[in-house]
Protein backbone atom coordinates (compact mmCIF):
# COMPACT_ATOMS: atom_id res chain seq x y z
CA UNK A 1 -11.66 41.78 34.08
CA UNK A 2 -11.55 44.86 36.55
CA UNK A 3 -9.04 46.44 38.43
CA UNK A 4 -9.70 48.13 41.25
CA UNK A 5 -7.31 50.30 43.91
CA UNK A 6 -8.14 51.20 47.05
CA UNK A 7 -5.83 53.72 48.67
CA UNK A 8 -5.38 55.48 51.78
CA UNK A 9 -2.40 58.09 52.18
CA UNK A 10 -1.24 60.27 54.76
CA UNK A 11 -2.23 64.20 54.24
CA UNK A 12 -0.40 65.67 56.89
CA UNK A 13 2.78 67.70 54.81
CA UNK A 14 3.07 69.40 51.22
CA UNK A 15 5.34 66.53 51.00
CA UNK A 16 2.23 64.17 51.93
CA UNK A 17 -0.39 66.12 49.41
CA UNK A 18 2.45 66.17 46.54
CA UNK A 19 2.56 62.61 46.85
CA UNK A 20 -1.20 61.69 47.17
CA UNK A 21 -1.31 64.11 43.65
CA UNK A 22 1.14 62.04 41.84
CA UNK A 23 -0.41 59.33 42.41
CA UNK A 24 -4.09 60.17 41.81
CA UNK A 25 -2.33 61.88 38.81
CA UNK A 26 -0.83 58.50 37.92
CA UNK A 27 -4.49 56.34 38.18
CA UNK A 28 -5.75 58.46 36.05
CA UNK A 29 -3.13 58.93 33.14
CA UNK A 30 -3.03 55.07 32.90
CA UNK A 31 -6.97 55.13 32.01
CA UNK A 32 -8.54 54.64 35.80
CA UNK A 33 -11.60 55.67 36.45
CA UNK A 34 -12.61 57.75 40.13
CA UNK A 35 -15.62 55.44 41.63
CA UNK A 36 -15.46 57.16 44.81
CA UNK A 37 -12.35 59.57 46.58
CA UNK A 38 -9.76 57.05 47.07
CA UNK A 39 -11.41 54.03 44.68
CA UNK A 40 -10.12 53.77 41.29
CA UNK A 41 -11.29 51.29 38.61
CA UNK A 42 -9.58 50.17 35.27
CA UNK A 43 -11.27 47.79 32.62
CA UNK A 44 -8.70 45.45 31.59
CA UNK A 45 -9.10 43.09 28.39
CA UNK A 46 -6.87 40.19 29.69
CA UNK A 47 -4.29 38.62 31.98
CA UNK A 48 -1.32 40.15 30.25
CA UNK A 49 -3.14 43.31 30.29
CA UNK A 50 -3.61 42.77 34.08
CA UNK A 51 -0.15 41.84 34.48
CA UNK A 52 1.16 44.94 32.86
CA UNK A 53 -1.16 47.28 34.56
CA UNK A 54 -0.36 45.85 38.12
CA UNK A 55 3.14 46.16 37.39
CA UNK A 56 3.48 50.01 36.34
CA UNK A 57 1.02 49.88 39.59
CA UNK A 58 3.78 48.55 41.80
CA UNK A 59 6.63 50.73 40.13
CA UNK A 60 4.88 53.91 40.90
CA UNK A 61 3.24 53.47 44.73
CA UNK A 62 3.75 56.31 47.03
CA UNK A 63 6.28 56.22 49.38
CA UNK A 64 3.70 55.92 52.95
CA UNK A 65 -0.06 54.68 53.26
CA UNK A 66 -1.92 51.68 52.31
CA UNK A 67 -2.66 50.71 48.16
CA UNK A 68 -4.39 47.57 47.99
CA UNK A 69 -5.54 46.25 44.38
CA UNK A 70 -8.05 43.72 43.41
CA UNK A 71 -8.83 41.90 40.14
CA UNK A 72 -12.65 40.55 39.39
CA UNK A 73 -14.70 39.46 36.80
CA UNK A 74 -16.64 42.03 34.94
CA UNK A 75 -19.46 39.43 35.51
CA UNK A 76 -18.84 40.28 39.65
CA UNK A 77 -18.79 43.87 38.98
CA UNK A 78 -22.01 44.34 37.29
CA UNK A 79 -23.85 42.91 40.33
CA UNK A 80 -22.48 46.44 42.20
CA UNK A 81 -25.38 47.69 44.26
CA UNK A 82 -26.12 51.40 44.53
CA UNK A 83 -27.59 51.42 47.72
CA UNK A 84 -27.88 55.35 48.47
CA UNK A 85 -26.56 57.07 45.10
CA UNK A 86 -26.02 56.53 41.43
CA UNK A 87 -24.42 54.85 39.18
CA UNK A 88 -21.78 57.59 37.68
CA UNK A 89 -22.18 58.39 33.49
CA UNK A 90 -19.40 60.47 33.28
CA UNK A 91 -16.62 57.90 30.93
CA UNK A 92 -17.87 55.80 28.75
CA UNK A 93 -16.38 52.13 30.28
CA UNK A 94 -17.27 49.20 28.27
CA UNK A 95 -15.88 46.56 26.53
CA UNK A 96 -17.79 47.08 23.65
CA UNK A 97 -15.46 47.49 20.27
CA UNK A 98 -16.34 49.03 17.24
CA UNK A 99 -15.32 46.58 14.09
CA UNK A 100 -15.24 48.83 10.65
CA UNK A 101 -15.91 47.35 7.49
């Protein structure tokens, strides 16, 4: 499964910018992934996973804006259509595992 945030937050104060930081900060400490400027994307292995995730999600939101979260398939996210762009390389994101013998 895939998370994905959407956020929008207010930039008008250092107050405003400290909190969009700690929060960006946040996505990406707990293993999102930047698709665009304010859309993150986390792979998640399962429903307790999710769970857990959404939680520490709700614990930490900033205090103004709009977060809005949404859980598909990986199966729905691989049909993603670059229309003008690329698809970005930079983190490997798979749920590939390694199994040593």
């Amino acid at each position: 499964m895939r998370l994905i945030v959407f956020f929008d937050l207010p930039m008008l104060t250092d107050k405003d910018r400290r909190e969009y930081n700690r929060f960006h900060k946040f996505l990406l400490k707990n293993g999102f992934i930047m698709m665009q400027k304010s859309v993150y994307t986390k792979l998640v292995i399962n429903n307790v996973t999710s769970n857990a995730v959404k939680q520490r999600i709700r614990n930490n939101l900033p205090p103004e804006g709009t977060v809005e979260l949404l859980e598909i398939t990986e199966n729905q996210f691989s049909k993603i259509e670059y229309l003008v762009g690329e698809e970005q390389q930079l983190t490997i994101d798979s749920m590939d595992r390694i199994v040593e013998i």
